[in-house]
C-alpha atoms as a PDB file:
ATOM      1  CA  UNK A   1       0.665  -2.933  53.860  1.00  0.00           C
ATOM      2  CA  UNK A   2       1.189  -6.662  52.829  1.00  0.00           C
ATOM      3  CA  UNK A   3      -1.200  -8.296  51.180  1.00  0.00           C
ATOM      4  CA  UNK A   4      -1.486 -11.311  48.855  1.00  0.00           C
ATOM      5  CA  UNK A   5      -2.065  -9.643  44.880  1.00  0.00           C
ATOM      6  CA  UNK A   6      -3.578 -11.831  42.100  1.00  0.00           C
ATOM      7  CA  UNK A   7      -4.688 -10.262  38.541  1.00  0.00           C
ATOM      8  CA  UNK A   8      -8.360 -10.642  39.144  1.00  0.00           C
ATOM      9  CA  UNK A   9     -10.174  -9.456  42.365  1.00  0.00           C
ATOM     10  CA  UNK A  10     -12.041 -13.002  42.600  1.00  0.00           C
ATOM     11  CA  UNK A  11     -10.441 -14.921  46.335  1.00  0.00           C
ATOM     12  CA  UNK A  12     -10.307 -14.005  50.195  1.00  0.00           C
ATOM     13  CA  UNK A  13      -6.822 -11.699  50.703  1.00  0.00           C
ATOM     14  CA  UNK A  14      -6.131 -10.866  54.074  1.00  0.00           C
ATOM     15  CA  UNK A  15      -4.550  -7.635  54.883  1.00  0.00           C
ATOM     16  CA  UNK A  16      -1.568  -8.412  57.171  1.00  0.00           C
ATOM     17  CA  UNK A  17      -0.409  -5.727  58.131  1.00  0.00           C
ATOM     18  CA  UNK A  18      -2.523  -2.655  59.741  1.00  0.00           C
ATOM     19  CA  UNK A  19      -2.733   1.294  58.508  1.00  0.00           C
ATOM     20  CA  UNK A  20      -2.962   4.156  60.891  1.00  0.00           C
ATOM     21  CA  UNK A  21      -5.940   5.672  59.498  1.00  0.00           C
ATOM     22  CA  UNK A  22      -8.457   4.789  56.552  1.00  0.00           C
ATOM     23  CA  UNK A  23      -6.580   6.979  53.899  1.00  0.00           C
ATOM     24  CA  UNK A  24      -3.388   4.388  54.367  1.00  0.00           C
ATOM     25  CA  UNK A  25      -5.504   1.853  53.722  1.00  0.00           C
ATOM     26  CA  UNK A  26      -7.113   2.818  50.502  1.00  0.00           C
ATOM     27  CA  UNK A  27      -3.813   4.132  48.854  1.00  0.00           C
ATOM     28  CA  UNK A  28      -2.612   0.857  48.430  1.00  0.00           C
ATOM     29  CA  UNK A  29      -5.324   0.389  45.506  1.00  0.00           C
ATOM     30  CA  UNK A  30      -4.100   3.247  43.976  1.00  0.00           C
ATOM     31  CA  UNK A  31      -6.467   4.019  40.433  1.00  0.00           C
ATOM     32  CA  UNK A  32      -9.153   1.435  41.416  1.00  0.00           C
ATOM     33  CA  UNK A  33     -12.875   2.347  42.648  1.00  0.00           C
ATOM     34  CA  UNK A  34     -13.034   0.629  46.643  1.00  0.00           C
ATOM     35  CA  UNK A  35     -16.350  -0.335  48.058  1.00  0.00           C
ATOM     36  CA  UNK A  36     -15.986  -0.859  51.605  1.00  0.00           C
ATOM     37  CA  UNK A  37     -18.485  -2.917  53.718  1.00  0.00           C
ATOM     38  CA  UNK A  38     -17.888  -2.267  57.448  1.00  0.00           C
ATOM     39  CA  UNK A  39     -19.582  -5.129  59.543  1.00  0.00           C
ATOM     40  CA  UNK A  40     -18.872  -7.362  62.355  1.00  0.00           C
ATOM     41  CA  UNK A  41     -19.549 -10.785  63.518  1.00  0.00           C
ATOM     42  CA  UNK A  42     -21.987  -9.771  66.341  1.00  0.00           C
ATOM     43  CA  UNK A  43     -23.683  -7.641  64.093  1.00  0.00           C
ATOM     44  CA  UNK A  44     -27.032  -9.720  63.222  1.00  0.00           C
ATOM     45  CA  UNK A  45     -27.961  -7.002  60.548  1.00  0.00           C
ATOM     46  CA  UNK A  46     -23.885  -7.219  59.186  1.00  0.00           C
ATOM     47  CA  UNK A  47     -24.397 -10.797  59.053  1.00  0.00           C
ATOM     48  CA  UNK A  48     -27.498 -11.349  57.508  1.00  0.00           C
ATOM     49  CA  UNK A  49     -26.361  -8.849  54.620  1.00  0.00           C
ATOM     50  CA  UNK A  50     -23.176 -10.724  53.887  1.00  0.00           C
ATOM     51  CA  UNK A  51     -25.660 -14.407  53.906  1.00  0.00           C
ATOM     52  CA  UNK A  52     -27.504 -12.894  51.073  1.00  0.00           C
ATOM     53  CA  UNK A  53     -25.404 -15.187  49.135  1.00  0.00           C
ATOM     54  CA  UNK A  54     -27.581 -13.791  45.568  1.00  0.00           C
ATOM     55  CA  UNK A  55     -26.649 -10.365  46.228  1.00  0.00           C
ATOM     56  CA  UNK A  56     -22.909 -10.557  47.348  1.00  0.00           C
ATOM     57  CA  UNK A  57     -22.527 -13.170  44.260  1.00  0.00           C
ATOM     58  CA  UNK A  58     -23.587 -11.257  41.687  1.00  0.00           C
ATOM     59  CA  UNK A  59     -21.998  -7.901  43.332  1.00  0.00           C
ATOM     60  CA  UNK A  60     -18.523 -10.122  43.426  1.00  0.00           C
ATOM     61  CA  UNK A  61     -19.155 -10.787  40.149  1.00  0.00           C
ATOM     62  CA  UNK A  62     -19.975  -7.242  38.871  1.00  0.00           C
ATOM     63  CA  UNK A  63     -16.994  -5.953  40.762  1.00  0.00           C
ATOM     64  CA  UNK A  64     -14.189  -8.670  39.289  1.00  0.00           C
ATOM     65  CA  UNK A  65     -15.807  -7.637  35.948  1.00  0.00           C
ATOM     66  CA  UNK A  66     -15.149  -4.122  36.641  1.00  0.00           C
ATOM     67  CA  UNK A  67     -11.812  -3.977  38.127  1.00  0.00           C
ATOM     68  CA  UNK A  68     -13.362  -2.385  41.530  1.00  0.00           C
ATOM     69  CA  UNK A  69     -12.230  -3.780  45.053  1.00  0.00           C
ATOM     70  CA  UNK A  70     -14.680  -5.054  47.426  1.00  0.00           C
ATOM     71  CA  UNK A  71     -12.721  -4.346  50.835  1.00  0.00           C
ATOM     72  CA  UNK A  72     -14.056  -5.593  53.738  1.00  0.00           C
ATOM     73  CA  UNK A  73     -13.475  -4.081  57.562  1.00  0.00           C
ATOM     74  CA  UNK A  74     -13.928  -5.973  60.346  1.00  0.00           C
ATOM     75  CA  UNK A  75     -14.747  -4.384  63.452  1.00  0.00           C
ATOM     76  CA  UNK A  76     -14.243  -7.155  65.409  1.00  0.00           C
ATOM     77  CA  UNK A  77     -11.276  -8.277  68.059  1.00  0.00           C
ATOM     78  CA  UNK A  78     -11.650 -12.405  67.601  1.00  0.00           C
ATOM     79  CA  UNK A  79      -9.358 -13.238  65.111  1.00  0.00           C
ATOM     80  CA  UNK A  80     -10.975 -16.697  64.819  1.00  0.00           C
ATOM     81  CA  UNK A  81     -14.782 -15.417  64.589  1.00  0.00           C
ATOM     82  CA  UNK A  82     -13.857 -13.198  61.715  1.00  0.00           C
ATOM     83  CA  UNK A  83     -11.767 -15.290  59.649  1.00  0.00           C
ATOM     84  CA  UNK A  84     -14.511 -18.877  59.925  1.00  0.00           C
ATOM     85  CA  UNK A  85     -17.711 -16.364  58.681  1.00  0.00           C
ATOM     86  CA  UNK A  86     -15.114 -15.011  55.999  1.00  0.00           C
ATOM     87  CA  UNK A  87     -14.822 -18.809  55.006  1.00  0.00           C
ATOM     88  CA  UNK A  88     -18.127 -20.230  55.588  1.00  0.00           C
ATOM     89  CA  UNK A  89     -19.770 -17.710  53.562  1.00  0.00           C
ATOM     90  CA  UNK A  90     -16.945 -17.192  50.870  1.00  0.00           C
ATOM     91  CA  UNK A  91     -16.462 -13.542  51.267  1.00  0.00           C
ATOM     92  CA  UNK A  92     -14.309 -13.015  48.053  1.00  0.00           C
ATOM     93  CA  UNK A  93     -12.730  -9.648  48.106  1.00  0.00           C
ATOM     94  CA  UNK A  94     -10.098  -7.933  50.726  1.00  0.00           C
ATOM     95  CA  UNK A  95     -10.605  -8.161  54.597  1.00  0.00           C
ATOM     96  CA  UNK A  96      -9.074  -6.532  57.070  1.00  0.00           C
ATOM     97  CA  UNK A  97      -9.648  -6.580  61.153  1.00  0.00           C
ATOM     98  CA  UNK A  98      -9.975  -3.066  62.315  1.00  0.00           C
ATOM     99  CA  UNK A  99      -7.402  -1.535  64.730  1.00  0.00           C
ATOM    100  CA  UNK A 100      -7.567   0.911  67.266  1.00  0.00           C
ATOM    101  CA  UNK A 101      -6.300   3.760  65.202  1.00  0.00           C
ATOM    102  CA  UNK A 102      -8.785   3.257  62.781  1.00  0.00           C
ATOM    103  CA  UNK A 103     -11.367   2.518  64.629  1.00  0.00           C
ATOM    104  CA  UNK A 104     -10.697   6.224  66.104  1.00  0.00           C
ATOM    105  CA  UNK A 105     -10.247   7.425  62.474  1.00  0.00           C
ATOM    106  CA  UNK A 106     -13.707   5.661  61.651  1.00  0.00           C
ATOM    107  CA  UNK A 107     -15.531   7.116  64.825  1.00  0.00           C
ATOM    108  CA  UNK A 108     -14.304  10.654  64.229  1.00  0.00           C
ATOM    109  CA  UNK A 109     -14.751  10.955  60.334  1.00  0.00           C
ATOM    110  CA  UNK A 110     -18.140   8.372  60.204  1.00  0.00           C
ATOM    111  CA  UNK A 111     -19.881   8.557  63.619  1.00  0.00           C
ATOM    112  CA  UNK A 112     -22.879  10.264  64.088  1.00  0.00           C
ATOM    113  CA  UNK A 113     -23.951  12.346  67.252  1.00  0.00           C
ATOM    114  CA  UNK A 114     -26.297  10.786  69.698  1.00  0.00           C
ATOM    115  CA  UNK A 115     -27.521  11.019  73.357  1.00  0.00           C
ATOM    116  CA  UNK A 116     -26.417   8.105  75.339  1.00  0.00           C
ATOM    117  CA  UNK A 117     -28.071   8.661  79.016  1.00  0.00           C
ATOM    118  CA  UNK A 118     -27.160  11.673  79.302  1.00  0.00           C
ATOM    119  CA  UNK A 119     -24.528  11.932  77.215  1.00  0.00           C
ATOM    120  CA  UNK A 120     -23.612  13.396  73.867  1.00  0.00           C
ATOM    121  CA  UNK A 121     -21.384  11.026  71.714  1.00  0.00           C
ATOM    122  CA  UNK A 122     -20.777   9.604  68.343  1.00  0.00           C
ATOM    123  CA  UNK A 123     -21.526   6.274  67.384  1.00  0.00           C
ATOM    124  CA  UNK A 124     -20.528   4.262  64.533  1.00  0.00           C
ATOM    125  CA  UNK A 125     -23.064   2.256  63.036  1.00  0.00           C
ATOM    126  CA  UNK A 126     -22.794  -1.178  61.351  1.00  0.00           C
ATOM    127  CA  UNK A 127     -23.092  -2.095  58.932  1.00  0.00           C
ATOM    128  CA  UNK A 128     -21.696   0.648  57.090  1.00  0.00           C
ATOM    129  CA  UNK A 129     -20.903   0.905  53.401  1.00  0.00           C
ATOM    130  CA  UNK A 130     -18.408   3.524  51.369  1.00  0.00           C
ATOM    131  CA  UNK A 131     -17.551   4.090  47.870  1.00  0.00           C
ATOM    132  CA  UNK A 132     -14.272   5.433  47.510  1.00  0.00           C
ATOM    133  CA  UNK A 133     -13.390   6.664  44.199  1.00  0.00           C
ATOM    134  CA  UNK A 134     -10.113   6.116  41.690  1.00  0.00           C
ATOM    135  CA  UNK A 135      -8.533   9.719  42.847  1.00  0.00           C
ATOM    136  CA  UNK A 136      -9.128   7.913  46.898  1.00  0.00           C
ATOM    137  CA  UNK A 137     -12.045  10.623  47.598  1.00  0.00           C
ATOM    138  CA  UNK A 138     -15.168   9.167  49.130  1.00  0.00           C
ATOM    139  CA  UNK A 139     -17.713   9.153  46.635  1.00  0.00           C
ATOM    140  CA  UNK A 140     -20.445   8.024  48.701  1.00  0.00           C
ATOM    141  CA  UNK A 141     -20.159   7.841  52.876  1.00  0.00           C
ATOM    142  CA  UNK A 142     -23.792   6.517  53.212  1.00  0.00           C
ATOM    143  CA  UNK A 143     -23.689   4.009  50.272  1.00  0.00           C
ATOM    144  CA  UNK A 144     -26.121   0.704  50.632  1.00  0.00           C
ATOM    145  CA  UNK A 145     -25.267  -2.518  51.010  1.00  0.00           C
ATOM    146  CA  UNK A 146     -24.214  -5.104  48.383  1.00  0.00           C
ATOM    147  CA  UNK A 147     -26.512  -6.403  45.781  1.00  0.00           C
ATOM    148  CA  UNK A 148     -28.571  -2.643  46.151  1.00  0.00           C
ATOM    149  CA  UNK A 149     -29.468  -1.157  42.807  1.00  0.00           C
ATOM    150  CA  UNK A 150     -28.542   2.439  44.220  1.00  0.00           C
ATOM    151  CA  UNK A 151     -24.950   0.872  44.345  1.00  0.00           C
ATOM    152  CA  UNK A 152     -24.958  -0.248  41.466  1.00  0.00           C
ATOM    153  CA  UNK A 153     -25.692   2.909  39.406  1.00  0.00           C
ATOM    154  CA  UNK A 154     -23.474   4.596  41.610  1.00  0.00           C
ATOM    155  CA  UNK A 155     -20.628   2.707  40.698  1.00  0.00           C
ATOM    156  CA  UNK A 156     -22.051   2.574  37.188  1.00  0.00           C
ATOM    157  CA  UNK A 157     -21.749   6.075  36.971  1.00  0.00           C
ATOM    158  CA  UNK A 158     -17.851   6.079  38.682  1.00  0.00           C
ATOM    159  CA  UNK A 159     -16.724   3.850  36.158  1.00  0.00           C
ATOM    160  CA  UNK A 160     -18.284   6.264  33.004  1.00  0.00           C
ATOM    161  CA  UNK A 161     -16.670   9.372  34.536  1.00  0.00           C
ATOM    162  CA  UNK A 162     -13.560   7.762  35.344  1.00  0.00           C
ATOM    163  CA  UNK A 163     -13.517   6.476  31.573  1.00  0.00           C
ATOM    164  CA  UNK A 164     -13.546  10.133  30.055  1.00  0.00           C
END
């Protein structure tokens, strides 16, 4: 997977290329704690999260401090949309626009079972928030959004363990 590398995590990367799955996708930060924030432009909850400019600042800032990656998925199909929020709102940290593979990957794994008219299927929710951890397990599939203090001591705790 291409991507641009600096030494610090501070700076928008986009991923170029795309992964089959989610597990391709975190193995390219091999030894480093990941916390994902799945969202979407036409989200109004995704969006107001990521304009809590306070919280994603100081989180950005926590995270560059502690060598974790802040990897942002996109679930979104305008390439234009996602990349002029990304800017406007200075989304420091990895982004990537979902693709249909792991979208799939994200509805199978992630979704939860509902009744739609009728129906039974499994939706995936946005926003969404993971914690993967240095040995690429999730560590947290339910995690809160950046900024949360349950994060926090979360990752907190990741980082002590990881340290032994």
């Amino acid at each position: 997977m291409a991507q641009n590398h600096c030494p610090n995590l501070s700076g928008i990367h986009y991923l170029t290329d795309t992964a089959a799955n989610f597990d391709q996708l975190v193995h390219q930060f091999k030894n480093k704690i990941v916390y994902v924030d799945m969202w979407a432009t036409w989200c109004h909850p995704c969006r107001q999260e990521l304009q809590k400019t306070k919280n994603v600042k100081a989180f950005e800032k926590f995270a560059t401090e502690n060598n974790i990656v802040i990897l942002y998925i996109c679930c979104d199909d305008d390439d234009k949309k996602w990349k002029s929020f990304i800017s406007a709102n200075k989304l420091n940290g990895y982004h990537i626009l979902i693709n249909k593979h792991m979208e799939q990957d994200f509805h199978t794994t992630y979704g939860e079972w509902q009744n739609r008219k009728g129906s039974i299927k499994k939706s995936l929710y946005l926003p969404r928030h993971l914690i993967i951890d240095k040995n690429r397990s999730v560590a947290d599939s339910s995690a809160r959004e950046q900024g949360n203090p349950l994060v926090y001591a979360k990752l907190k705790k990741l980082l002590k363990d990881s340290a032994k």
